[in-house]
N, C-alpha and C. Protein backbone atom coordinates (compact mmCIF):
# COMPACT_ATOMS: atom_id res chain seq x y z
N UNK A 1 41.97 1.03 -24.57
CA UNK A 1 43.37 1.32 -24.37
C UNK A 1 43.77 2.52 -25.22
N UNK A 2 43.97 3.41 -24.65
CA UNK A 2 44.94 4.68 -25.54
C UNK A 2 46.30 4.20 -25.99
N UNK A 3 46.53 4.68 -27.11
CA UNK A 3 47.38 4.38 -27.61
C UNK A 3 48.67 6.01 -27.65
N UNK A 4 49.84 5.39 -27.13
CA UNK A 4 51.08 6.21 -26.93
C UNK A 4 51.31 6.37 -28.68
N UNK A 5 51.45 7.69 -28.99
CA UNK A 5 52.49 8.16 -30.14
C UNK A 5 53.91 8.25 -30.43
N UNK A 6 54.57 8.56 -29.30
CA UNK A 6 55.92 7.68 -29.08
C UNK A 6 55.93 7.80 -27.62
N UNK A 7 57.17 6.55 -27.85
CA UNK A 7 57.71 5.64 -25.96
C UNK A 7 59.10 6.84 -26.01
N UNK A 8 58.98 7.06 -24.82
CA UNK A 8 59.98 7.91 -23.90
C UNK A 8 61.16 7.13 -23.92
N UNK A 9 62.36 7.48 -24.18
CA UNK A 9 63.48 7.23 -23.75
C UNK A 9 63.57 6.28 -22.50
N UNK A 10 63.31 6.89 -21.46
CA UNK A 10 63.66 6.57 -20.13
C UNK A 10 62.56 5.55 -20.37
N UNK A 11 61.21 4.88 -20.65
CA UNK A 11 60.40 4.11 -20.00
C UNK A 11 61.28 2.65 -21.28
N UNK A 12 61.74 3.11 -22.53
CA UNK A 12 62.40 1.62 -23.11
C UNK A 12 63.37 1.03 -22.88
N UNK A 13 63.98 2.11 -22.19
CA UNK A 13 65.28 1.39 -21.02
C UNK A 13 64.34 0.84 -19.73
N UNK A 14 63.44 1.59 -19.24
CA UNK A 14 63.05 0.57 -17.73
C UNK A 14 62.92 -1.40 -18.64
N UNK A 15 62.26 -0.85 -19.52
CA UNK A 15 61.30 -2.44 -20.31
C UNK A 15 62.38 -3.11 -20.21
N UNK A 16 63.69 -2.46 -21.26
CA UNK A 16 64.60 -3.70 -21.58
C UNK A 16 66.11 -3.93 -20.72
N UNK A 17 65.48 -3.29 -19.57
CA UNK A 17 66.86 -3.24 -18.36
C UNK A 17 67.76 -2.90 -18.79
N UNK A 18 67.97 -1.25 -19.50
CA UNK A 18 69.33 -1.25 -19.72
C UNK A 18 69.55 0.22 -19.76
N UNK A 19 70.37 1.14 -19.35
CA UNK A 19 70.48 2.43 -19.67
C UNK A 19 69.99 3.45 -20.63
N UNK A 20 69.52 4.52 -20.64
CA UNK A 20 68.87 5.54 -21.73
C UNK A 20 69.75 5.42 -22.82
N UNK A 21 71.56 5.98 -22.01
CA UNK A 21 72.35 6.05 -23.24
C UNK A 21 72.65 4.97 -24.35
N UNK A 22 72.05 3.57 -23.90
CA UNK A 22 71.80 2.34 -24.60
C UNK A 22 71.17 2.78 -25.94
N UNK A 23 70.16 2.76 -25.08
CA UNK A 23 68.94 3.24 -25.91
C UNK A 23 68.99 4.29 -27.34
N UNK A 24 69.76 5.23 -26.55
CA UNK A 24 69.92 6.55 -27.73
C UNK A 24 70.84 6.29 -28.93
N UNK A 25 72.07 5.54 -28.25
CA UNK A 25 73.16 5.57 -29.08
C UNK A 25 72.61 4.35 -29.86
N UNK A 26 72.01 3.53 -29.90
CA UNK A 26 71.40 2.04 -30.90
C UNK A 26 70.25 2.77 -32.00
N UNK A 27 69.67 3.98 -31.14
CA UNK A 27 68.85 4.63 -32.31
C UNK A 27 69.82 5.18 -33.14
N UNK A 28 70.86 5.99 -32.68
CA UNK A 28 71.34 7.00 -33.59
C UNK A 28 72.28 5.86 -34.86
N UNK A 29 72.55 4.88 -34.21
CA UNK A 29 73.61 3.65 -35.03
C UNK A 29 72.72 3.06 -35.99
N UNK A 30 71.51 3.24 -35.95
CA UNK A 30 70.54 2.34 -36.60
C UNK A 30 70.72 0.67 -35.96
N UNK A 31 71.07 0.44 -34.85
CA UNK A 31 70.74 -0.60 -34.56
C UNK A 31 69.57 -1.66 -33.88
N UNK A 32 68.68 -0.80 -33.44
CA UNK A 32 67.97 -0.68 -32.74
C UNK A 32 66.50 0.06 -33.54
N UNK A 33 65.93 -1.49 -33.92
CA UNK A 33 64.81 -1.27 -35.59
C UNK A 33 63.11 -0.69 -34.74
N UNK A 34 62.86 -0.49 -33.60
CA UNK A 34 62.25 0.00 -32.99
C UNK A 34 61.47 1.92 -32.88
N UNK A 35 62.98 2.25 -33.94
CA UNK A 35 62.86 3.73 -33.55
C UNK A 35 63.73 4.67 -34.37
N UNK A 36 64.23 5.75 -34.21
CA UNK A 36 64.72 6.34 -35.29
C UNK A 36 65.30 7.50 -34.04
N UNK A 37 66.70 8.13 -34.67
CA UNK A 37 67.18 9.04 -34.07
C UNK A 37 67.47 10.35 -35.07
N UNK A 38 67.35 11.50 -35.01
CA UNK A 38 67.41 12.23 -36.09
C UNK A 38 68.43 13.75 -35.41
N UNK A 39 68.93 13.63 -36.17
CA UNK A 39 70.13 14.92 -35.61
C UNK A 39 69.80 16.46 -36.07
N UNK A 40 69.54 17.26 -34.93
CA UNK A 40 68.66 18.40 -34.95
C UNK A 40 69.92 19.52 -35.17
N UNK A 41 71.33 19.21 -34.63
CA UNK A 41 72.01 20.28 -34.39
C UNK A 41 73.23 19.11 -34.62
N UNK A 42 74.47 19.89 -34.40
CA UNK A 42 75.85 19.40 -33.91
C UNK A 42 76.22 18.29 -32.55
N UNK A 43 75.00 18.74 -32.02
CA UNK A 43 75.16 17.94 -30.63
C UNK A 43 73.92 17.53 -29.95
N UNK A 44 72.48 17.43 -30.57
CA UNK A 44 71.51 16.96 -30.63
C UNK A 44 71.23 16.00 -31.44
N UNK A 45 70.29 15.42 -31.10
CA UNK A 45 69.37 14.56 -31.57
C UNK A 45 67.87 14.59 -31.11
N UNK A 46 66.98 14.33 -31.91
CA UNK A 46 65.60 14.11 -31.95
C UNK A 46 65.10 12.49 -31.97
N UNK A 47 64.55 11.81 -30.77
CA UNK A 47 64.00 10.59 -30.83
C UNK A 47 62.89 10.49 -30.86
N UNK A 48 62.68 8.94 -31.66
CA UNK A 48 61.28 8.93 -31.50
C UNK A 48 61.31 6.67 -31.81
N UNK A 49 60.57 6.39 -30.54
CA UNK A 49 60.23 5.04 -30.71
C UNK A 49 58.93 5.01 -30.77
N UNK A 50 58.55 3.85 -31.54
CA UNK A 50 57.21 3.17 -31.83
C UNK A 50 56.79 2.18 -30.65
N UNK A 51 56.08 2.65 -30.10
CA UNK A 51 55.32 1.54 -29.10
C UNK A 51 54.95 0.24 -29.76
N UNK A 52 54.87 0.15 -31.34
CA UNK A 52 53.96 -1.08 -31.58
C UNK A 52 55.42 -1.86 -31.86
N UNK A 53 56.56 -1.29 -33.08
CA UNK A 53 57.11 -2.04 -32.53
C UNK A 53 58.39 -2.38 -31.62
N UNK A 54 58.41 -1.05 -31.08
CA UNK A 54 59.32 -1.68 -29.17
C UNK A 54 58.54 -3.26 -29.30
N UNK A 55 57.04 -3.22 -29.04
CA UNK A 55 56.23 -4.22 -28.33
C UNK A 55 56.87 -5.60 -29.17
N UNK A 56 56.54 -5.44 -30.65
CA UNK A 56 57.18 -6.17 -31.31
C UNK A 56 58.73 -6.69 -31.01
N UNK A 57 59.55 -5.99 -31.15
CA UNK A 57 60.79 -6.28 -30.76
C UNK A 57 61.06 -7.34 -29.21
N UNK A 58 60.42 -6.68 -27.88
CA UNK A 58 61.41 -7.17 -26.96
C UNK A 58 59.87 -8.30 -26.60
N UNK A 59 59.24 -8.62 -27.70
CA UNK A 59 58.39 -9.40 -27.08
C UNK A 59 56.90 -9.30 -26.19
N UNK A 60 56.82 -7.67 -25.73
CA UNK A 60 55.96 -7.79 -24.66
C UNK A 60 54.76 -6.71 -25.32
N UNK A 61 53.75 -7.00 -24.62
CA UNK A 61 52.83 -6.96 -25.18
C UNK A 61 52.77 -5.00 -25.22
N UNK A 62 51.41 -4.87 -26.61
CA UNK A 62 51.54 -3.39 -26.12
C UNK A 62 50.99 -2.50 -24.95
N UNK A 63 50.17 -3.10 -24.12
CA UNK A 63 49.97 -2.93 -22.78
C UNK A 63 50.47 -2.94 -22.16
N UNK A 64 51.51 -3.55 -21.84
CA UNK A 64 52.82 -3.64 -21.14
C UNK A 64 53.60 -2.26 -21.53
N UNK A 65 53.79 -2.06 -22.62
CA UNK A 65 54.80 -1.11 -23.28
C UNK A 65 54.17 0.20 -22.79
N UNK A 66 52.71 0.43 -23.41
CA UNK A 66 52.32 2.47 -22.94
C UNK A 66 51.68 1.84 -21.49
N UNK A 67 51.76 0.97 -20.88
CA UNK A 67 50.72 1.00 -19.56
C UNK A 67 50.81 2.32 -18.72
N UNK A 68 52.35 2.78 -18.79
CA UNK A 68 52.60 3.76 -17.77
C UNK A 68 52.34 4.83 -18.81
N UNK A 69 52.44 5.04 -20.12
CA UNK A 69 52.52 5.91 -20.91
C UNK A 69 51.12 6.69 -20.82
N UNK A 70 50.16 6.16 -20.37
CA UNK A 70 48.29 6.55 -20.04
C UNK A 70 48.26 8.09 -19.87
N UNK A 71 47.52 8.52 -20.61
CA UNK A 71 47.32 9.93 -19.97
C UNK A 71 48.58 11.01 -19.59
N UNK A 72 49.12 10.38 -20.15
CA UNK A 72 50.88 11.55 -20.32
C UNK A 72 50.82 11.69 -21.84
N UNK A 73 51.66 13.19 -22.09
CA UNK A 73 51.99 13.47 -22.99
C UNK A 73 53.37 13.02 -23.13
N UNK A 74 53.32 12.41 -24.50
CA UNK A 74 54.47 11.25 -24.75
C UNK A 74 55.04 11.66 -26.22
């Protein structure tokens, strides 16, 4: 199994059924212990989630988490 360096935005919203902007705004709040949001500019941000623990967090395994992540640059 290859292992993803970070999970995409868009594929931790497919996992946990819920919108990107979910996603972004729980990183940038620190609510959301999976990942980290880092502010590049005034109106940017830089993300970055952990596949091991997304996997950790919503339960599912880490095969589940990079399955689609394979052979993409992530």
């Amino acid at each position: 199994m290859q292992n993803a360096k970070n999970l995409p935005i868009k594929r931790a919203a497919e996992l946990m059924g819920k919108r990107e902007q979910f996603i972004r705004i729980g990183l940038q709040r620190g609510r959301l212990p999976f990942g980290t949001a880092t502010r590049i500019s005034a109106e940017r941000y830089s993300y970055y989630i952990s596949p091991i623990k997304f996997a950790e967090f919503t339960g599912l395994s880490l095969q589940e988490v990079i399955g689609e992540c394979k052979g993409k640059v992530v």
